[in-house]
PDB file of N, CA and C in Angstrom:
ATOM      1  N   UNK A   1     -23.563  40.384 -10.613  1.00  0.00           N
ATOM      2  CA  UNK A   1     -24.953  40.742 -10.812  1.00  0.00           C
ATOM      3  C   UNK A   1     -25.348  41.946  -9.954  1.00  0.00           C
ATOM      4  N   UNK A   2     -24.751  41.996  -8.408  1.00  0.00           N
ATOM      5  CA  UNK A   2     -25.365  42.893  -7.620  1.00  0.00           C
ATOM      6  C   UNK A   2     -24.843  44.572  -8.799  1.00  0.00           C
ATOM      7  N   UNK A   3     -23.516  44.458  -9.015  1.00  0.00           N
ATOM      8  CA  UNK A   3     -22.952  45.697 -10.061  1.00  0.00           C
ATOM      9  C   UNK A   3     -24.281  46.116 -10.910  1.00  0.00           C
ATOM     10  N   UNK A   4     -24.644  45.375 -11.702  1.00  0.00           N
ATOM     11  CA  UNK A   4     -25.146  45.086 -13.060  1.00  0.00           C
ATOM     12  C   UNK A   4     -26.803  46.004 -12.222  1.00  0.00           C
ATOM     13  N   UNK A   5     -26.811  45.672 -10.660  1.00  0.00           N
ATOM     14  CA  UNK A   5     -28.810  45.877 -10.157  1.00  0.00           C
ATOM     15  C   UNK A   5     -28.362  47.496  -9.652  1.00  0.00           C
ATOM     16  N   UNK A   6     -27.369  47.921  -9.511  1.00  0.00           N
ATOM     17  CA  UNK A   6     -26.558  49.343  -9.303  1.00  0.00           C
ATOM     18  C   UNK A   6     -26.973  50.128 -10.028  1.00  0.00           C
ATOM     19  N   UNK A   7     -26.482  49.362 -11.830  1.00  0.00           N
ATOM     20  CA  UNK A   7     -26.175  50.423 -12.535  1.00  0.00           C
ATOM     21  C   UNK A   7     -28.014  50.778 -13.148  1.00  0.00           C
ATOM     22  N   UNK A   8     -28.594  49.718 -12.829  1.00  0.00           N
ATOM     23  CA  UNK A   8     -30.245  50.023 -13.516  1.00  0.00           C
ATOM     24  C   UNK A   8     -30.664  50.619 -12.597  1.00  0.00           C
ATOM     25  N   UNK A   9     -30.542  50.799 -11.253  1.00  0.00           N
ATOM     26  CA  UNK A   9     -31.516  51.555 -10.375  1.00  0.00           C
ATOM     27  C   UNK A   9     -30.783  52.804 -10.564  1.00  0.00           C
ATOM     28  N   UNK A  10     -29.572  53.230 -10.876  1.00  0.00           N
ATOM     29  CA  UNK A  10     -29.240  54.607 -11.244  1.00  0.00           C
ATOM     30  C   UNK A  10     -29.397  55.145 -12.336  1.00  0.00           C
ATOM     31  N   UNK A  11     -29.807  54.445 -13.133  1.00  0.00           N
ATOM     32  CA  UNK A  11     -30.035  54.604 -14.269  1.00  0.00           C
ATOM     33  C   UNK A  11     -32.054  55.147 -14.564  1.00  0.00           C
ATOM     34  N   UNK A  12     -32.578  54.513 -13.388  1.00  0.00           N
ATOM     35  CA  UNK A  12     -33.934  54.884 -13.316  1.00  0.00           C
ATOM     36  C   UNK A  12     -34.099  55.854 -12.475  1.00  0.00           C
ATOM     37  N   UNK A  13     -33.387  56.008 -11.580  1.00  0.00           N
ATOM     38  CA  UNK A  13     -33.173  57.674 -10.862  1.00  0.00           C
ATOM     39  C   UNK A  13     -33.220  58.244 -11.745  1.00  0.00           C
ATOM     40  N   UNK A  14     -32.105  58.552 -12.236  1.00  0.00           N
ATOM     41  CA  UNK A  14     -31.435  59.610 -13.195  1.00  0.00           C
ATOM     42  C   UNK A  14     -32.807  59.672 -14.307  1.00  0.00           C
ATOM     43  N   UNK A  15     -33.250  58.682 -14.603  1.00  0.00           N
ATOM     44  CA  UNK A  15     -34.462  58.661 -15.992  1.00  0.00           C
ATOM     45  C   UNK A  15     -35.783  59.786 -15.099  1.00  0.00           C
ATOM     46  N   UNK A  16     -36.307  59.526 -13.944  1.00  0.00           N
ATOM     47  CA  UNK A  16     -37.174  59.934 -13.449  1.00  0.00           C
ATOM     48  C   UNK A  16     -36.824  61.331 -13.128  1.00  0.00           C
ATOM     49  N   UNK A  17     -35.328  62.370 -13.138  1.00  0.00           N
ATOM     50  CA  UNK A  17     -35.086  63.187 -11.979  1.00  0.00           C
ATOM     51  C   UNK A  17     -34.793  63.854 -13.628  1.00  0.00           C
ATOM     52  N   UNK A  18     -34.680  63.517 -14.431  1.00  0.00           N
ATOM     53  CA  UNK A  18     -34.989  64.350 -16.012  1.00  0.00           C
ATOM     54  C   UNK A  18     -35.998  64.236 -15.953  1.00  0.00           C
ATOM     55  N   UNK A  19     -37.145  63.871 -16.239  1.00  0.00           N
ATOM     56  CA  UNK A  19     -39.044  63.810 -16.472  1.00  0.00           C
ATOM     57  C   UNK A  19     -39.109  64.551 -15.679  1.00  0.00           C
ATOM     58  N   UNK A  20     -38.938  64.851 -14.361  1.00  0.00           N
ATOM     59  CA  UNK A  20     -39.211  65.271 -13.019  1.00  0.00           C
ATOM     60  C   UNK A  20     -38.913  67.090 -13.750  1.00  0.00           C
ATOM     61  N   UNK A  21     -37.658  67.416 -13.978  1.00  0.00           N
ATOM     62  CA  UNK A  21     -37.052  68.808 -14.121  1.00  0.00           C
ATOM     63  C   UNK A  21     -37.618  69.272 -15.661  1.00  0.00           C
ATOM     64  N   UNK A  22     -38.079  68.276 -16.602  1.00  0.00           N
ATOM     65  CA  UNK A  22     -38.367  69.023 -17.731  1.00  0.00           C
ATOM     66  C   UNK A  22     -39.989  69.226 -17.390  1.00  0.00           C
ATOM     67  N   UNK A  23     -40.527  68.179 -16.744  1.00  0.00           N
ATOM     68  CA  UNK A  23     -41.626  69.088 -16.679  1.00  0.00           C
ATOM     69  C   UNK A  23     -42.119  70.146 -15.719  1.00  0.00           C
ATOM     70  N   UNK A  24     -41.309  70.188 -14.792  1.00  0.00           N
ATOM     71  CA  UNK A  24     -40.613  71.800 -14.069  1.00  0.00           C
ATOM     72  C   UNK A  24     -40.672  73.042 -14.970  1.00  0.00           C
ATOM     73  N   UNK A  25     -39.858  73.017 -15.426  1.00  0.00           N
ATOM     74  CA  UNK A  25     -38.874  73.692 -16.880  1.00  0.00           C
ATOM     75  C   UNK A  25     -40.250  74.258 -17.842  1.00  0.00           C
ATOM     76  N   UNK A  26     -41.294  73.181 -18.496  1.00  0.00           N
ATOM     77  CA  UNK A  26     -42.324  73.380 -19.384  1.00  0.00           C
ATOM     78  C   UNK A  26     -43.312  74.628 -18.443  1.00  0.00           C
ATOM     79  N   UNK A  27     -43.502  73.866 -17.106  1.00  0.00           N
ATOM     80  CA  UNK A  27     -44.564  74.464 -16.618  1.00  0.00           C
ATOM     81  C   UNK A  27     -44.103  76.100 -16.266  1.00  0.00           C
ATOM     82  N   UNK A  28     -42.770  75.974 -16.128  1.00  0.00           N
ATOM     83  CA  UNK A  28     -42.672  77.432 -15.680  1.00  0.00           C
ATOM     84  C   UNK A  28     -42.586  78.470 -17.142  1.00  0.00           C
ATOM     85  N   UNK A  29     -42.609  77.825 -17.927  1.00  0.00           N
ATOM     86  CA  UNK A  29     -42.321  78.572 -19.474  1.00  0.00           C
ATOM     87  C   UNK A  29     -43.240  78.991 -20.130  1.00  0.00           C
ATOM     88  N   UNK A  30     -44.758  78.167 -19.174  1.00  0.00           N
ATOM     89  CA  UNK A  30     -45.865  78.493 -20.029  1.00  0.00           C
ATOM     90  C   UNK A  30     -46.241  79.620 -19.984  1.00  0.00           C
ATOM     91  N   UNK A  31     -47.036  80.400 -21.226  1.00  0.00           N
ATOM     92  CA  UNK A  31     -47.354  81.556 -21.334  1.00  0.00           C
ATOM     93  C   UNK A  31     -48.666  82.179 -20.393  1.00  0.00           C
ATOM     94  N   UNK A  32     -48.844  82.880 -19.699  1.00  0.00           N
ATOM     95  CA  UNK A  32     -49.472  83.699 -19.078  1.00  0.00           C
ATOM     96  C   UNK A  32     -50.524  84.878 -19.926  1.00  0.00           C
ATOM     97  N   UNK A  33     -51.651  84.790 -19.825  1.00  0.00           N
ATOM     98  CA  UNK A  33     -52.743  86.030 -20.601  1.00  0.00           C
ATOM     99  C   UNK A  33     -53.212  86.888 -19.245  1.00  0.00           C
ATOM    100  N   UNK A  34     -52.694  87.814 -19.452  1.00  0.00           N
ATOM    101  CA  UNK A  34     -52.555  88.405 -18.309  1.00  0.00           C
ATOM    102  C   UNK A  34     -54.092  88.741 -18.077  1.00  0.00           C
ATOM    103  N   UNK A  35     -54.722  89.199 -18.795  1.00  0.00           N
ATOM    104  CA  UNK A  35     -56.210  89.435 -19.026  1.00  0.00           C
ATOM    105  C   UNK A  35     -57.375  88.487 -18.913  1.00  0.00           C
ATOM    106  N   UNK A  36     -56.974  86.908 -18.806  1.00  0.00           N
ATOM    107  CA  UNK A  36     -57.934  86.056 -18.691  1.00  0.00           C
ATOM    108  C   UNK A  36     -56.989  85.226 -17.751  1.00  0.00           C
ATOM    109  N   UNK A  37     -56.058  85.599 -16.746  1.00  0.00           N
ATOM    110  CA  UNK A  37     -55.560  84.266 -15.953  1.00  0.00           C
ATOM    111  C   UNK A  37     -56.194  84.673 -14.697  1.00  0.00           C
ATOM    112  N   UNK A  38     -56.019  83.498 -14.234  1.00  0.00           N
ATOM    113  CA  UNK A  38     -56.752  84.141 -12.530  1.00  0.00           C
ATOM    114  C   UNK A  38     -55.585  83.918 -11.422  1.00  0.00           C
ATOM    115  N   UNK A  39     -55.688  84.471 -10.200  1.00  0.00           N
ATOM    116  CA  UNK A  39     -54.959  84.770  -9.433  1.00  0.00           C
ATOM    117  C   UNK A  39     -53.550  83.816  -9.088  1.00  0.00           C
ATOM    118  N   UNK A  40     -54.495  82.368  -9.300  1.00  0.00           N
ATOM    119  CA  UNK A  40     -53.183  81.376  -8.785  1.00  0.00           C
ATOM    120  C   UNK A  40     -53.005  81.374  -9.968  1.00  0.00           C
ATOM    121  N   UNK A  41     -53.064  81.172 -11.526  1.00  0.00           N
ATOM    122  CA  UNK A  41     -51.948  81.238 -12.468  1.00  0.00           C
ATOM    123  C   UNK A  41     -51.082  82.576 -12.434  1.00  0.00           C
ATOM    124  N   UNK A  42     -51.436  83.773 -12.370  1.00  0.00           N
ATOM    125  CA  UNK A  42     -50.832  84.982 -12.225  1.00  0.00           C
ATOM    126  C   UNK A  42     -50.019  84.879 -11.147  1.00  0.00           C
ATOM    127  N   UNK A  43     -49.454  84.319 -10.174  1.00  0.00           N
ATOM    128  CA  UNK A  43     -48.959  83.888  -8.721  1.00  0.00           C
ATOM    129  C   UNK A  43     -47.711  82.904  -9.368  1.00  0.00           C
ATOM    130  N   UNK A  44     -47.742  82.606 -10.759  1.00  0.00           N
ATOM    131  CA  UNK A  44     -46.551  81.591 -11.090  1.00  0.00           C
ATOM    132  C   UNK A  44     -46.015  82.165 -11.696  1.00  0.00           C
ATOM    133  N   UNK A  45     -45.930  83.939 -11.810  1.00  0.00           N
ATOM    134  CA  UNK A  45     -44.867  84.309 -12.632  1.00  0.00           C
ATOM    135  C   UNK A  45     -44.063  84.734 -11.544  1.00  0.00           C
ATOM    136  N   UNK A  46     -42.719  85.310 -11.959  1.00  0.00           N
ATOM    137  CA  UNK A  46     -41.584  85.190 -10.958  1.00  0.00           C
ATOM    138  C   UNK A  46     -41.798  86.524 -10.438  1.00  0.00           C
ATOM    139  N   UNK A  47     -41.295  86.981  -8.960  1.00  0.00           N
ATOM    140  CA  UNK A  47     -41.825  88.194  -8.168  1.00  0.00           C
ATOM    141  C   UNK A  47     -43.513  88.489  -8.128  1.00  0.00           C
ATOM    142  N   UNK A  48     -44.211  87.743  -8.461  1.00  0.00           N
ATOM    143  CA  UNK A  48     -45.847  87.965  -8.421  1.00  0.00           C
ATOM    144  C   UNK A  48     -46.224  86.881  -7.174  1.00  0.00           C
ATOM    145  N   UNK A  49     -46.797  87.540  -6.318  1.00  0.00           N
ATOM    146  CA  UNK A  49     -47.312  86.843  -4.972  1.00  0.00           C
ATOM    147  C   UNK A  49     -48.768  86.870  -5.391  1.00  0.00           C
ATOM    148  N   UNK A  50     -49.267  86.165  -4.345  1.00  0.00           N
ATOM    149  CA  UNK A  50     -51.089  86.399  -4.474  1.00  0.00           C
ATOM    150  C   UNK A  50     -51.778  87.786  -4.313  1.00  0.00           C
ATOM    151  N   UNK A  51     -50.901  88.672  -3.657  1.00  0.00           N
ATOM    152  CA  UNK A  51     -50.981  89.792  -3.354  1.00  0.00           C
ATOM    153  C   UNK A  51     -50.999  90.684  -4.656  1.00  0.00           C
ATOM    154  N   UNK A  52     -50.368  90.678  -5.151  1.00  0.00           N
ATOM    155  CA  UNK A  52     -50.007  90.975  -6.973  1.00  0.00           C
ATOM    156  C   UNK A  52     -50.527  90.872  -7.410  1.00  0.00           C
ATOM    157  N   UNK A  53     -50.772  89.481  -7.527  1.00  0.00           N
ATOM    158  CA  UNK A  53     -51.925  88.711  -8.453  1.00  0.00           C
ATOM    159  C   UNK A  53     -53.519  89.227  -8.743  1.00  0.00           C
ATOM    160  N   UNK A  54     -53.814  89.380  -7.479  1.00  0.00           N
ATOM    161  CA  UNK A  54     -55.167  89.911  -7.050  1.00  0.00           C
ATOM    162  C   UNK A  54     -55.102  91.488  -7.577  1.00  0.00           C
ATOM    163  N   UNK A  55     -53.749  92.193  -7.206  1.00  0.00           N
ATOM    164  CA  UNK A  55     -54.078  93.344  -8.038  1.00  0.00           C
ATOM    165  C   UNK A  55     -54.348  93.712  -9.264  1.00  0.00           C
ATOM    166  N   UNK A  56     -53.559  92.646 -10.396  1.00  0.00           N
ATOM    167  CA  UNK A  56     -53.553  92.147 -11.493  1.00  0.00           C
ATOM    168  C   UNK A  56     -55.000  92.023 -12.211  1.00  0.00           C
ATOM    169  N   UNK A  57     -56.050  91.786 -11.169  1.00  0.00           N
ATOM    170  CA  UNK A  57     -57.150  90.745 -11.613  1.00  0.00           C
ATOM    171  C   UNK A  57     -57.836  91.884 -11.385  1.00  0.00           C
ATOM    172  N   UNK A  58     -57.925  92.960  -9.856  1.00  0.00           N
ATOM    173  CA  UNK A  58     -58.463  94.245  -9.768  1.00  0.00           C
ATOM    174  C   UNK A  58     -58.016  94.987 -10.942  1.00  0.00           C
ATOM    175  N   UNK A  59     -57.110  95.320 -11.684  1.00  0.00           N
ATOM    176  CA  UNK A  59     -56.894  96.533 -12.383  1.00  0.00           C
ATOM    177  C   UNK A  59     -57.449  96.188 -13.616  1.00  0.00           C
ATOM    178  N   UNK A  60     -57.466  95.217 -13.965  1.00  0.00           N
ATOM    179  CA  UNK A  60     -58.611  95.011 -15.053  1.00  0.00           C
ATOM    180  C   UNK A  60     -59.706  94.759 -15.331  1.00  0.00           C
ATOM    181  N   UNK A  61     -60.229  94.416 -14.304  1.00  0.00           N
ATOM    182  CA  UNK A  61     -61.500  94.831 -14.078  1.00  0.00           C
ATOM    183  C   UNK A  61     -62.125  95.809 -13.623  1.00  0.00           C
ATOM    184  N   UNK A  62     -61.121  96.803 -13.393  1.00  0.00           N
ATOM    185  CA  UNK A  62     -61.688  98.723 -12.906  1.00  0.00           C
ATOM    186  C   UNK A  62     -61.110  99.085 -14.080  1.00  0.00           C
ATOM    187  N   UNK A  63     -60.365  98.679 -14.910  1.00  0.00           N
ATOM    188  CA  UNK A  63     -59.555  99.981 -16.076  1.00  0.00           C
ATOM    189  C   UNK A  63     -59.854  98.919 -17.391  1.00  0.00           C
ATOM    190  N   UNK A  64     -60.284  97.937 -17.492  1.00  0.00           N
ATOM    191  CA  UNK A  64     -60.108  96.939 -18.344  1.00  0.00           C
ATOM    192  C   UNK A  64     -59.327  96.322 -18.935  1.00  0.00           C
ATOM    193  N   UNK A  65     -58.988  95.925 -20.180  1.00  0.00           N
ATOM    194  CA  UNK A  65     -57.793  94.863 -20.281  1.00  0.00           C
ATOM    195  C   UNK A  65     -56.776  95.186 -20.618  1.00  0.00           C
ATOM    196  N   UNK A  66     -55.754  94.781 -20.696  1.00  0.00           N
ATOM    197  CA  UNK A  66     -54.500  95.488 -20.818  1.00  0.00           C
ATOM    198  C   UNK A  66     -54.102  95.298 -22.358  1.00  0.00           C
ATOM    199  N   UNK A  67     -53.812  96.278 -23.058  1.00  0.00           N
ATOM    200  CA  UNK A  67     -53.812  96.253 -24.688  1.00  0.00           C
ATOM    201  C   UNK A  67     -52.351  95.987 -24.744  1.00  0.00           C
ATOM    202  N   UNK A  68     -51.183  96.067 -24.302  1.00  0.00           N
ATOM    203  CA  UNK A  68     -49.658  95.442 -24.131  1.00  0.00           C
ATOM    204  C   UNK A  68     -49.373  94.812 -23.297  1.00  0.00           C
ATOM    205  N   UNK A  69     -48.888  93.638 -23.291  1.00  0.00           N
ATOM    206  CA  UNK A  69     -47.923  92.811 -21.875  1.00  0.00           C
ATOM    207  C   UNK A  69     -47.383  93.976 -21.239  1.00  0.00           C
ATOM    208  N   UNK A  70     -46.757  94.554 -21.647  1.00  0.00           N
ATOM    209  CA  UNK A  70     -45.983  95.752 -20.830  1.00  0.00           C
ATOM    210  C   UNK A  70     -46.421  96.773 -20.020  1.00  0.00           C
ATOM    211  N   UNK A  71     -48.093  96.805 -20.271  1.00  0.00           N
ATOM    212  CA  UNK A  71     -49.134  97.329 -19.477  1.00  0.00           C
ATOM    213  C   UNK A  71     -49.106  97.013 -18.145  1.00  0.00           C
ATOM    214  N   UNK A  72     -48.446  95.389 -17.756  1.00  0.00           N
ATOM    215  CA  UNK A  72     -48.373  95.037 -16.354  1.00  0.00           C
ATOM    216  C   UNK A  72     -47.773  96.264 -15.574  1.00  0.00           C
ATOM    217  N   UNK A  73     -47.232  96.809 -16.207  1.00  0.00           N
ATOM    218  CA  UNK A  73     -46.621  97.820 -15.237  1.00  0.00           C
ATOM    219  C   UNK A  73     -47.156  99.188 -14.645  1.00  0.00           C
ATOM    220  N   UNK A  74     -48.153  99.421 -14.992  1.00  0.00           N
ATOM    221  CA  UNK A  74     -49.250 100.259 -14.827  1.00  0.00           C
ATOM    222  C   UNK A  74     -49.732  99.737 -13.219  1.00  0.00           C
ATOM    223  N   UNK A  75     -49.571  98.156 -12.957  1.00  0.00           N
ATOM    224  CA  UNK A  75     -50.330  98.107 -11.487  1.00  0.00           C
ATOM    225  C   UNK A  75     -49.638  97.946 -10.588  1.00  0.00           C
ATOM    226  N   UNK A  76     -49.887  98.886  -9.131  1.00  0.00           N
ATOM    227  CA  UNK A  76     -49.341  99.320  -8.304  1.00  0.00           C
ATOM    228  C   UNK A  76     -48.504  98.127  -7.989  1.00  0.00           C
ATOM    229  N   UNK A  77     -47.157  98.351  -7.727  1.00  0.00           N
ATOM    230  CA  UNK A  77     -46.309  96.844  -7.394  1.00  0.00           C
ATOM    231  C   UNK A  77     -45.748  96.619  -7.901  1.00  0.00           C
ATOM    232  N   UNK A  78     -46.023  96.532  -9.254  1.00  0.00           N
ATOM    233  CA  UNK A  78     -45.375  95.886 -10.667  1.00  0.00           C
ATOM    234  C   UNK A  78     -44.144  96.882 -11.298  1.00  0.00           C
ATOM    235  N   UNK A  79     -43.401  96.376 -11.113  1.00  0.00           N
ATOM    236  CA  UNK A  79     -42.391  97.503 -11.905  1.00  0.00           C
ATOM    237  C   UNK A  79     -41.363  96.439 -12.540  1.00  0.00           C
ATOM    238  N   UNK A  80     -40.430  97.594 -13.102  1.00  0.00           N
ATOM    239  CA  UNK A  80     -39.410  97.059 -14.275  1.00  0.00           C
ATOM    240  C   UNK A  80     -38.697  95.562 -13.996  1.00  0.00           C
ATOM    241  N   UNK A  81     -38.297  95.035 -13.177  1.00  0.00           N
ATOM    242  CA  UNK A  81     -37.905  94.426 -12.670  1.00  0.00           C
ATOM    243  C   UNK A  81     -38.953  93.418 -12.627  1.00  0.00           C
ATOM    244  N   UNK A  82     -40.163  92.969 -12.041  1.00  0.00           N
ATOM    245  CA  UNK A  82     -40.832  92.126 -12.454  1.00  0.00           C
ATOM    246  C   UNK A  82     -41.008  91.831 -13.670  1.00  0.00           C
ATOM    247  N   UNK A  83     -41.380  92.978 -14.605  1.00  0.00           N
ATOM    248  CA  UNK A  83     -41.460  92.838 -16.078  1.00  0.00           C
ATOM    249  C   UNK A  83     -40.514  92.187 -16.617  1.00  0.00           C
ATOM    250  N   UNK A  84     -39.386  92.441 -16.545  1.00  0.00           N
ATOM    251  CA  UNK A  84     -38.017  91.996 -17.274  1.00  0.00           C
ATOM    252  C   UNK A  84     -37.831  90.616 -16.827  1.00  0.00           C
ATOM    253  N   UNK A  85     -38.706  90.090 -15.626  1.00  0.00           N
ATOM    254  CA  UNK A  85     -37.992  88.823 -15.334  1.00  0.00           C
ATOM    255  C   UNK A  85     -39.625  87.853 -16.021  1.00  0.00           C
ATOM    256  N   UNK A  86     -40.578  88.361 -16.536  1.00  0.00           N
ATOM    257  CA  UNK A  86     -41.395  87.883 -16.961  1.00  0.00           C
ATOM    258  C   UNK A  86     -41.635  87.902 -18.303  1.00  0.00           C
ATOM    259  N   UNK A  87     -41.303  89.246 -18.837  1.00  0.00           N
ATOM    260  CA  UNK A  87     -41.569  89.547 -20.245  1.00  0.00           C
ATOM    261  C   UNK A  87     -41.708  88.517 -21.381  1.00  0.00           C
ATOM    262  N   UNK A  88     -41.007  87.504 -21.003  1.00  0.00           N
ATOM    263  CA  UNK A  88     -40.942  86.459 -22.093  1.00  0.00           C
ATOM    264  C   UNK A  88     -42.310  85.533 -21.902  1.00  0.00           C
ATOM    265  N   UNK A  89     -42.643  85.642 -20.933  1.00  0.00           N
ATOM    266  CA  UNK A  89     -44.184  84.623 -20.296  1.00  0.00           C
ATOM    267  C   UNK A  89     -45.732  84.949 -20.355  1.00  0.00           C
ATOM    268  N   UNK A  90     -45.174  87.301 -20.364  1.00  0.00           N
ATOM    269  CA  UNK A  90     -46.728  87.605 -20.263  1.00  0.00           C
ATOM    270  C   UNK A  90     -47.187  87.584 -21.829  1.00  0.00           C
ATOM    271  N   UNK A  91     -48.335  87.739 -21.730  1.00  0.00           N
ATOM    272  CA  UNK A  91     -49.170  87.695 -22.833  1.00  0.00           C
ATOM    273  C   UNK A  91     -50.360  88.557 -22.910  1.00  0.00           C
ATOM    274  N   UNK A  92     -51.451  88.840 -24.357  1.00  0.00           N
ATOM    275  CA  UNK A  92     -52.440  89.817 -24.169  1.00  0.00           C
ATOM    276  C   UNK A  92     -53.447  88.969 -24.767  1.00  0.00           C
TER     277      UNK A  92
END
């Protein structure tokens, strides 16, 4: 029996530490509007600090909204390399 109380408590690890990573996985996949997110969602794309973020939120509101995702790159900071590791997330 003790075997048998082994294999269910590893078995409920393992159940919880999948739930745990897919909804990891979802949250980081979600799409981003670069034009209506605010600082702490803009802060969850990859290489974007709060520092970023905030510039993100300044440049469109001095130049207005950004008519391409690819526009991110227009604000000071932002270059190819952020883009490419986001491109699939930003949005307009």
């Amino acid at each position: 029996m003790n075997h048998f109380r082994k294999k269910v408590y590893l078995a409920v690890l393992v159940t919880i530490a999948v739930i745990l990573t897919g909804a990891c996985y979802v949250n980081a996949m979600d799409k981003v509007n670069i034009n209506t997110a605010g600082v702490e969602q803009l802060s969850e794309l990859d290489r974007v600090g709060a520092k970023y973020a905030q510039r993100i939120v300044e440049y469109r509101e001095t130049i207005g909204p950004f008519k391409a995702p690819e526009d991110i790159m227009n604000v000071k900071g932002i270059g190819k390399k952020t883009w490419e590791a986001n491109k699939d997330r930003i949005v307009v």
